[in-house]
PDB file of N, CA and C in Angstrom:
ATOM      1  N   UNK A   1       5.027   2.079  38.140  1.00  0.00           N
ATOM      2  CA  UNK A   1       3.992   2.481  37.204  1.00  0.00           C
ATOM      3  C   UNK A   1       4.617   3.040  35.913  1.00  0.00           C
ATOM      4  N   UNK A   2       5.585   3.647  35.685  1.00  0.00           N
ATOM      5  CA  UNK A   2       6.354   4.130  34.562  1.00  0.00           C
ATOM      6  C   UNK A   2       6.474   3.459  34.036  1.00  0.00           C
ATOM      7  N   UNK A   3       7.327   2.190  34.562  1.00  0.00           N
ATOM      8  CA  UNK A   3       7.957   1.111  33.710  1.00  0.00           C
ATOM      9  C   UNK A   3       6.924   0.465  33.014  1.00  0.00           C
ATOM     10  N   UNK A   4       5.521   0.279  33.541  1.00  0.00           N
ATOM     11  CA  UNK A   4       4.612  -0.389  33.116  1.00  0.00           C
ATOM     12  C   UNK A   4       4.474   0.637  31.373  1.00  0.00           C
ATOM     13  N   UNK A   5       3.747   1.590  31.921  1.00  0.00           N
ATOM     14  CA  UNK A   5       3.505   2.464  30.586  1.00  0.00           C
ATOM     15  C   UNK A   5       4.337   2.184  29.499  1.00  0.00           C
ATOM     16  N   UNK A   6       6.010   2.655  30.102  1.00  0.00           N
ATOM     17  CA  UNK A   6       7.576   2.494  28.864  1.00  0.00           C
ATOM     18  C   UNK A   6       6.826   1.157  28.616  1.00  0.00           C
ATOM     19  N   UNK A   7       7.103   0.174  28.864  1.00  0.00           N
ATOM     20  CA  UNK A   7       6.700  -0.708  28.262  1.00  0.00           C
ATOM     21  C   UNK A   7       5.412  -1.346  26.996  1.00  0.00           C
ATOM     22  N   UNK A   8       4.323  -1.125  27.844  1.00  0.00           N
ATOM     23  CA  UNK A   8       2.736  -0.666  27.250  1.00  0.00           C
ATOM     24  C   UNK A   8       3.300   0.240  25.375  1.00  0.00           C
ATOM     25  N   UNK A   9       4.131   1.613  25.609  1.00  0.00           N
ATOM     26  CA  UNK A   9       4.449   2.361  25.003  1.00  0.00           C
ATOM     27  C   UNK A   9       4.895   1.350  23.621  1.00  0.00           C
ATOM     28  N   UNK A  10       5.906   0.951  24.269  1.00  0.00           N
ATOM     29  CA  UNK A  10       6.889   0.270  23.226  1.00  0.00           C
ATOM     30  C   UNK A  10       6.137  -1.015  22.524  1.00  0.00           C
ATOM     31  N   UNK A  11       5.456  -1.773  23.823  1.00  0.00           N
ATOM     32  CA  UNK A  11       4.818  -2.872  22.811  1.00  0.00           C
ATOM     33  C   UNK A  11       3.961  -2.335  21.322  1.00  0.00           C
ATOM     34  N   UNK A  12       3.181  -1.458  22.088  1.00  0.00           N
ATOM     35  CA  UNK A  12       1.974  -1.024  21.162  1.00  0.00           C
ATOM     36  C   UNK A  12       2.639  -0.431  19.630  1.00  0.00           C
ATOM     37  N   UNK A  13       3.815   0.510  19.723  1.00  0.00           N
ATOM     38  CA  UNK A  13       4.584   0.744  18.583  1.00  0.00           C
ATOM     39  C   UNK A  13       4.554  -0.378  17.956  1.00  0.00           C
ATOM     40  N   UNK A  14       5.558  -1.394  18.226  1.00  0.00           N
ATOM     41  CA  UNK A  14       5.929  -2.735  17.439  1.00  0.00           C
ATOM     42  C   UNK A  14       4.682  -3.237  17.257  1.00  0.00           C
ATOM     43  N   UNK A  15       3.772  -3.234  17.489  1.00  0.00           N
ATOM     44  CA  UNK A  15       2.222  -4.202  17.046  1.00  0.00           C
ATOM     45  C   UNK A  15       2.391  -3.300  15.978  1.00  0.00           C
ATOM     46  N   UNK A  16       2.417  -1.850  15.740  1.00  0.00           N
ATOM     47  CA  UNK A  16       1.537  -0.994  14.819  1.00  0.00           C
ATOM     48  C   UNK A  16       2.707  -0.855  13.802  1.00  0.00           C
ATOM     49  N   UNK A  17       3.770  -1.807  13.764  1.00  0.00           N
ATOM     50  CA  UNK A  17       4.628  -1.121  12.881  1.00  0.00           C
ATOM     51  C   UNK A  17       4.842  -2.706  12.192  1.00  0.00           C
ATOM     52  N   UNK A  18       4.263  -3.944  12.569  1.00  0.00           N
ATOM     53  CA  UNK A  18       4.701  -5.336  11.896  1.00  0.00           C
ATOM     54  C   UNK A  18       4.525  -5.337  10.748  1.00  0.00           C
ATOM     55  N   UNK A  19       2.986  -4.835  10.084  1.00  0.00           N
ATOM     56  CA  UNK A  19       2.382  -5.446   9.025  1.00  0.00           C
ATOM     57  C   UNK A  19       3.015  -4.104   7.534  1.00  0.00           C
ATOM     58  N   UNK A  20       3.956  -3.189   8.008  1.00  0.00           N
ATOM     59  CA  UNK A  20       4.189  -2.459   7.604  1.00  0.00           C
ATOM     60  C   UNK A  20       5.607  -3.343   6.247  1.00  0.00           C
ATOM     61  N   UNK A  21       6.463  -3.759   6.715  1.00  0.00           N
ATOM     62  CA  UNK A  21       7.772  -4.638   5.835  1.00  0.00           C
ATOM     63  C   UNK A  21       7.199  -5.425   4.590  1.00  0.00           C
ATOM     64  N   UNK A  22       5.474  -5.859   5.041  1.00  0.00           N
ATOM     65  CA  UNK A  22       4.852  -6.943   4.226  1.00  0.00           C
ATOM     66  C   UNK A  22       4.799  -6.231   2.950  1.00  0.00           C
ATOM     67  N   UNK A  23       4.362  -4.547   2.994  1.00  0.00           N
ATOM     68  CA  UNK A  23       3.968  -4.288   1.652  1.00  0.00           C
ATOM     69  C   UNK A  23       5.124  -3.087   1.085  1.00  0.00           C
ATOM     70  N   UNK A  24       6.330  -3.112   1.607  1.00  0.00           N
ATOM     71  CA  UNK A  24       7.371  -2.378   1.298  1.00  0.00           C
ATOM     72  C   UNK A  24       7.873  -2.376   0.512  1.00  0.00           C
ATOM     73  N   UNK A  25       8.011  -1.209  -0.765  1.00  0.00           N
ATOM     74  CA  UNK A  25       8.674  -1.380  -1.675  1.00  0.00           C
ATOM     75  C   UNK A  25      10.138  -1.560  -1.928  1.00  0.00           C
ATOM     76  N   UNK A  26      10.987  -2.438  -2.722  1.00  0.00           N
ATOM     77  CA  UNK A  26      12.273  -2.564  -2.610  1.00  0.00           C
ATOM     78  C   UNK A  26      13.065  -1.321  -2.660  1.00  0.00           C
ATOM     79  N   UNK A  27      14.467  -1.136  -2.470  1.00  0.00           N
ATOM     80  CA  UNK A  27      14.932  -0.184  -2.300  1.00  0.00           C
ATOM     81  C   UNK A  27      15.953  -0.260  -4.744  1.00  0.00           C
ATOM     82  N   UNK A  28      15.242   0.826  -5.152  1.00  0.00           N
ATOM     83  CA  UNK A  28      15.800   0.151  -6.729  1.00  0.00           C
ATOM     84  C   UNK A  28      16.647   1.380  -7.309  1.00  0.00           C
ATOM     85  N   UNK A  29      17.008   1.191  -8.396  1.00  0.00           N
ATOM     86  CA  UNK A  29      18.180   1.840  -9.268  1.00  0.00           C
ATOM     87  C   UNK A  29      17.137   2.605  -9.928  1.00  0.00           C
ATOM     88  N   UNK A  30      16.709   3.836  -9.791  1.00  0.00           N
ATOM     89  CA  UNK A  30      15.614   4.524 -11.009  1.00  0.00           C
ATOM     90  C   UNK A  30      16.687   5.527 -11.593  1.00  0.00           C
ATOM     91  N   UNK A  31      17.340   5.558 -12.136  1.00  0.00           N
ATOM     92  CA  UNK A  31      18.211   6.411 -12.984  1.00  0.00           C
ATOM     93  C   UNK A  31      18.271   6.242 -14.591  1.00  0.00           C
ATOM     94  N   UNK A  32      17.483   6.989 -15.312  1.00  0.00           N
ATOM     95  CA  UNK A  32      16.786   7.524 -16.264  1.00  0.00           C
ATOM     96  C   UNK A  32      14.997   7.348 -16.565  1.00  0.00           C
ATOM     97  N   UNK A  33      14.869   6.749 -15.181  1.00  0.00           N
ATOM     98  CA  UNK A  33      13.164   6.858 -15.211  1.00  0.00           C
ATOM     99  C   UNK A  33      13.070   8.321 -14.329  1.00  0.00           C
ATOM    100  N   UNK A  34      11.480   8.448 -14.927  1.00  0.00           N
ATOM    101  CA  UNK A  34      10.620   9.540 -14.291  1.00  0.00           C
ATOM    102  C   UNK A  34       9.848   9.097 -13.059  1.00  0.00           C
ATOM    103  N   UNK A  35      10.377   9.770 -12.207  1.00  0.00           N
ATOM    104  CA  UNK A  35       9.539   9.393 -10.714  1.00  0.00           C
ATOM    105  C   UNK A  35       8.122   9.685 -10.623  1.00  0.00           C
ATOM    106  N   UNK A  36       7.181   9.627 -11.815  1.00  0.00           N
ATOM    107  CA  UNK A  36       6.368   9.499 -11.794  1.00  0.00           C
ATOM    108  C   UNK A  36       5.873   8.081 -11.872  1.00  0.00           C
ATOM    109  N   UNK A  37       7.136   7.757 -12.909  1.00  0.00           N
ATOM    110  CA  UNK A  37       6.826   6.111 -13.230  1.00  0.00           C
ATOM    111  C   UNK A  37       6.933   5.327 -12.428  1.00  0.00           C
ATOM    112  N   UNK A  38       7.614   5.434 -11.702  1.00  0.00           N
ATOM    113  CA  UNK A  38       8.329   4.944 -10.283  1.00  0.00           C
ATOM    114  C   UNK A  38       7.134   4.503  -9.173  1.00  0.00           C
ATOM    115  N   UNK A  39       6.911   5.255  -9.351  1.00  0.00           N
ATOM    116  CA  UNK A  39       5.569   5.252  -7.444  1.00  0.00           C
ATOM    117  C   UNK A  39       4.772   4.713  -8.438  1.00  0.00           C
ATOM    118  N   UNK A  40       4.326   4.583 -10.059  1.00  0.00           N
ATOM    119  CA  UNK A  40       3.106   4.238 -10.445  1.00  0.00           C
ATOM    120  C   UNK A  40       3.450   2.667 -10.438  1.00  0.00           C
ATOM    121  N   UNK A  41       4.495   2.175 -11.023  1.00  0.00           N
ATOM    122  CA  UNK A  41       5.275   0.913 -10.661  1.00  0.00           C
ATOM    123  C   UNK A  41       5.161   0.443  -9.223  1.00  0.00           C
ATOM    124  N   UNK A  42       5.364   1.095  -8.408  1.00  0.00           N
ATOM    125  CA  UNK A  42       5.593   0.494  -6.767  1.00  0.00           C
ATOM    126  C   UNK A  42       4.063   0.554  -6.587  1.00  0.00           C
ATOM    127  N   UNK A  43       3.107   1.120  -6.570  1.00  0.00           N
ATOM    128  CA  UNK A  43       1.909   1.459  -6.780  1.00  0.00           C
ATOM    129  C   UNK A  43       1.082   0.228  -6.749  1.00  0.00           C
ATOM    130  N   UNK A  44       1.019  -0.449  -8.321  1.00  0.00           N
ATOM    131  CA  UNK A  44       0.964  -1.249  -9.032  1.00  0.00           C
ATOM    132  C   UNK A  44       1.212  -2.903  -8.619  1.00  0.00           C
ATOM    133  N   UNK A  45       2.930  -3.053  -8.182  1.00  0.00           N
ATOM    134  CA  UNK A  45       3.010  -3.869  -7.682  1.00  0.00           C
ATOM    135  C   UNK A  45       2.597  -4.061  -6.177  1.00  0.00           C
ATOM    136  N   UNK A  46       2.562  -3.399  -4.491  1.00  0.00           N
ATOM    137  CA  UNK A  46       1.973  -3.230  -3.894  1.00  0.00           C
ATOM    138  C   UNK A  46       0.420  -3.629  -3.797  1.00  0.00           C
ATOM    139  N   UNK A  47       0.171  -3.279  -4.856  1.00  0.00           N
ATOM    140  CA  UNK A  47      -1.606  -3.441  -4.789  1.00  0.00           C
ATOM    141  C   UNK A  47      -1.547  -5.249  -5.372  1.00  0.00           C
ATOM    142  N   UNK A  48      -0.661  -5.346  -6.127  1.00  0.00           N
ATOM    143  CA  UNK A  48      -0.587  -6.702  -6.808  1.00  0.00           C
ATOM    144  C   UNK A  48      -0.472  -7.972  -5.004  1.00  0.00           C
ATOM    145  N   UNK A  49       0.255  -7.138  -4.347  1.00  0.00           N
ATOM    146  CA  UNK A  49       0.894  -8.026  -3.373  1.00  0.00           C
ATOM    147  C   UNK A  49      -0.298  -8.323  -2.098  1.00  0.00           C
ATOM    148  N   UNK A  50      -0.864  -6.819  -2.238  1.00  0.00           N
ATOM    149  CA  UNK A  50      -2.096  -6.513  -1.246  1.00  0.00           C
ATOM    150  C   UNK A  50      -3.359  -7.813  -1.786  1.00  0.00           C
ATOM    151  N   UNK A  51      -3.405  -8.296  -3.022  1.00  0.00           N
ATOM    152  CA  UNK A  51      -4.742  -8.588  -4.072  1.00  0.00           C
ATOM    153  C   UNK A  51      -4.605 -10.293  -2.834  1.00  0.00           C
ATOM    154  N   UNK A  52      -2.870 -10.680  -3.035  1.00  0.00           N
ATOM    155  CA  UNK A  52      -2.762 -12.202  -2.589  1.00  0.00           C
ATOM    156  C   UNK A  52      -3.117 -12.060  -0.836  1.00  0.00           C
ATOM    157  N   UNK A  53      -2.933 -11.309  -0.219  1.00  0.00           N
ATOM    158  CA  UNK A  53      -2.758 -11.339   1.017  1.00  0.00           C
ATOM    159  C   UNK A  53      -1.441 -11.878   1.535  1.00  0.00           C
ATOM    160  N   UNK A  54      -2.115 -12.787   2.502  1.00  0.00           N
ATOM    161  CA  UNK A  54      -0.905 -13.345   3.063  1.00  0.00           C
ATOM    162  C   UNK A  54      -0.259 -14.609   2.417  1.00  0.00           C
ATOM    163  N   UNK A  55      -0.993 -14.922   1.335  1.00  0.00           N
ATOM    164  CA  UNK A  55      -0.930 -16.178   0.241  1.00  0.00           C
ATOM    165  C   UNK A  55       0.345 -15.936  -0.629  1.00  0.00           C
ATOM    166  N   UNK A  56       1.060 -14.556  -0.995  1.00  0.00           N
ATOM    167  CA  UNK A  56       1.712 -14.395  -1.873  1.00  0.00           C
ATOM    168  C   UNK A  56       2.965 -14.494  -1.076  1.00  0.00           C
ATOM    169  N   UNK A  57       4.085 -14.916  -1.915  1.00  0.00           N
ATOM    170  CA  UNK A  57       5.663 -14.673  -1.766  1.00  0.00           C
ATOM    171  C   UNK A  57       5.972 -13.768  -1.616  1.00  0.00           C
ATOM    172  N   UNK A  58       7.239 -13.849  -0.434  1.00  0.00           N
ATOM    173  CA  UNK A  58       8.099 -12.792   0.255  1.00  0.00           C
ATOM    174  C   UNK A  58       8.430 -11.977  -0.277  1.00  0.00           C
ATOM    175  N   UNK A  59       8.689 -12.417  -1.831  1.00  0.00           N
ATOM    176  CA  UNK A  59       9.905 -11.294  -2.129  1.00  0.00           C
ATOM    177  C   UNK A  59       9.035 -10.829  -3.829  1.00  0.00           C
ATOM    178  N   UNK A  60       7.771 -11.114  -3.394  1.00  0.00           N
ATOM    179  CA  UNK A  60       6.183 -10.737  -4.317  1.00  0.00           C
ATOM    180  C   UNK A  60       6.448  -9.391  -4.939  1.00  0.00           C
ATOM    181  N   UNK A  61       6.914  -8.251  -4.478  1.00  0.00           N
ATOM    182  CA  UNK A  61       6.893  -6.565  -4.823  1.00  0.00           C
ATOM    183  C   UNK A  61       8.388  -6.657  -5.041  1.00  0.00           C
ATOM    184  N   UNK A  62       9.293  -7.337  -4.662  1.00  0.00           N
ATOM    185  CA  UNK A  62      10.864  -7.254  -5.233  1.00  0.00           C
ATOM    186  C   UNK A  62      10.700  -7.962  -7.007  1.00  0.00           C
ATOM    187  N   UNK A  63      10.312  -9.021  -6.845  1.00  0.00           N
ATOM    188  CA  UNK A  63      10.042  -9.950  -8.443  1.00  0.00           C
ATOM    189  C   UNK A  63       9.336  -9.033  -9.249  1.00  0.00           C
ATOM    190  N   UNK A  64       8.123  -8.120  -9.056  1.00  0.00           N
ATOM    191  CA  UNK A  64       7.531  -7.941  -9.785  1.00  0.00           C
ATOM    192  C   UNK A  64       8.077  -5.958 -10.274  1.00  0.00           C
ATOM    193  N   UNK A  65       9.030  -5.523  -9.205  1.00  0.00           N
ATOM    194  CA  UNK A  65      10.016  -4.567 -10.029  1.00  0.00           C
ATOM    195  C   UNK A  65      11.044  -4.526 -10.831  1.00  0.00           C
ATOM    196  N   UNK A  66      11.679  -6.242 -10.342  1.00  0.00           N
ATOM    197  CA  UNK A  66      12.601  -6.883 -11.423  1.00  0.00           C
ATOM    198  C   UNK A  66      11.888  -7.180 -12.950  1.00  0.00           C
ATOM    199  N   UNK A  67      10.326  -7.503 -12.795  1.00  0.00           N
ATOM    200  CA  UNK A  67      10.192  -7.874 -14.098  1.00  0.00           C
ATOM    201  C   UNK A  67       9.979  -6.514 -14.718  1.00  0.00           C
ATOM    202  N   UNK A  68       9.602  -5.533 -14.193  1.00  0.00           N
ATOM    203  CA  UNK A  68       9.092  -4.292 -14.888  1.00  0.00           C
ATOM    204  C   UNK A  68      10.527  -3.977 -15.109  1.00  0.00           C
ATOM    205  N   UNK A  69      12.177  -3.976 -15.190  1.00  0.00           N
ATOM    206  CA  UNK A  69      13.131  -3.768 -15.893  1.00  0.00           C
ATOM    207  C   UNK A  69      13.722  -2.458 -14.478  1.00  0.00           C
ATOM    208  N   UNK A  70      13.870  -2.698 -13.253  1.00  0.00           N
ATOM    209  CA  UNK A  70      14.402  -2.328 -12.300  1.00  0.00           C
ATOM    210  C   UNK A  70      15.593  -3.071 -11.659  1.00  0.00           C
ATOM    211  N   UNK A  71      16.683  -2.203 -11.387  1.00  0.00           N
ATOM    212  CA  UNK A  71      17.824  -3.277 -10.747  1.00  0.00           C
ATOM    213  C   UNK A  71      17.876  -2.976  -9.335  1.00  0.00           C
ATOM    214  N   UNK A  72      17.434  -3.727  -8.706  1.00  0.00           N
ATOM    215  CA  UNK A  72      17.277  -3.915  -7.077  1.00  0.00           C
ATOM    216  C   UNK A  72      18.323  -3.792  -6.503  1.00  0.00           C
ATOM    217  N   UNK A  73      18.403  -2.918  -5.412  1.00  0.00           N
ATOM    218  CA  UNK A  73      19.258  -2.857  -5.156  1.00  0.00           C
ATOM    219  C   UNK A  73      19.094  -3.388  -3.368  1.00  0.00           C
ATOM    220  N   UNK A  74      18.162  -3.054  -2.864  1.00  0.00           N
ATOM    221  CA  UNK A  74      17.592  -3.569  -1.669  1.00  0.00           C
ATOM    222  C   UNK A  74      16.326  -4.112  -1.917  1.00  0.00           C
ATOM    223  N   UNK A  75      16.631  -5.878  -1.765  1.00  0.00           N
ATOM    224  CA  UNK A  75      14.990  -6.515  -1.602  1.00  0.00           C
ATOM    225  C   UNK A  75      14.384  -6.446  -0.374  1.00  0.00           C
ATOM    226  N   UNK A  76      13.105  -6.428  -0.891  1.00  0.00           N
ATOM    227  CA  UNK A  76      11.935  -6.331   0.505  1.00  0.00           C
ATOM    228  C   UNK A  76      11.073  -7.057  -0.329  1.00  0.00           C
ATOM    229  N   UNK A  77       9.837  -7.012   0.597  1.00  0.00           N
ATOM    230  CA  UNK A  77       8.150  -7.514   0.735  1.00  0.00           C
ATOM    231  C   UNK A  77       7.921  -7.850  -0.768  1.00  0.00           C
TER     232      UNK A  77
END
């Protein structure tokens, strides 16, 4: 019966944690921006990525911090 639960446990995590990478902001270089600008940028693009669904490109919130003048340093979603 344990093993059942550990298990149960663990699946249910990984269900609740998939859709999470889709809307992740890249990992970027903000050095001489204001971290206000920052989250309003990730913000921005996020919601841009959320608008396509599952229609938009992988790397949808990485492209669209490159165009706002960010140097990526880790791509994501």
């Amino acid at each position: 019966m344990r093993q059942i639960s550990i298990l149960l446990t663990a699946l249910f995590l990984s269900a609740c944690s998939e859709g999470y990478g889709r809307y992740e902001p890249p990992v970027v270089d903000s050095y001489g921006r204001k971290p206000e600008q920052l989250a309003k940028d990730q913000h921005e693009c996020i919601e841009a990525k959320r608008a396509h669904g599952f229609v938009g490109d992988a790397r949808m919130i990485t492209d669209c911090m490159e165009q706002r003048g960010y140097t990526i340093l880790t791509p994501k979603g």
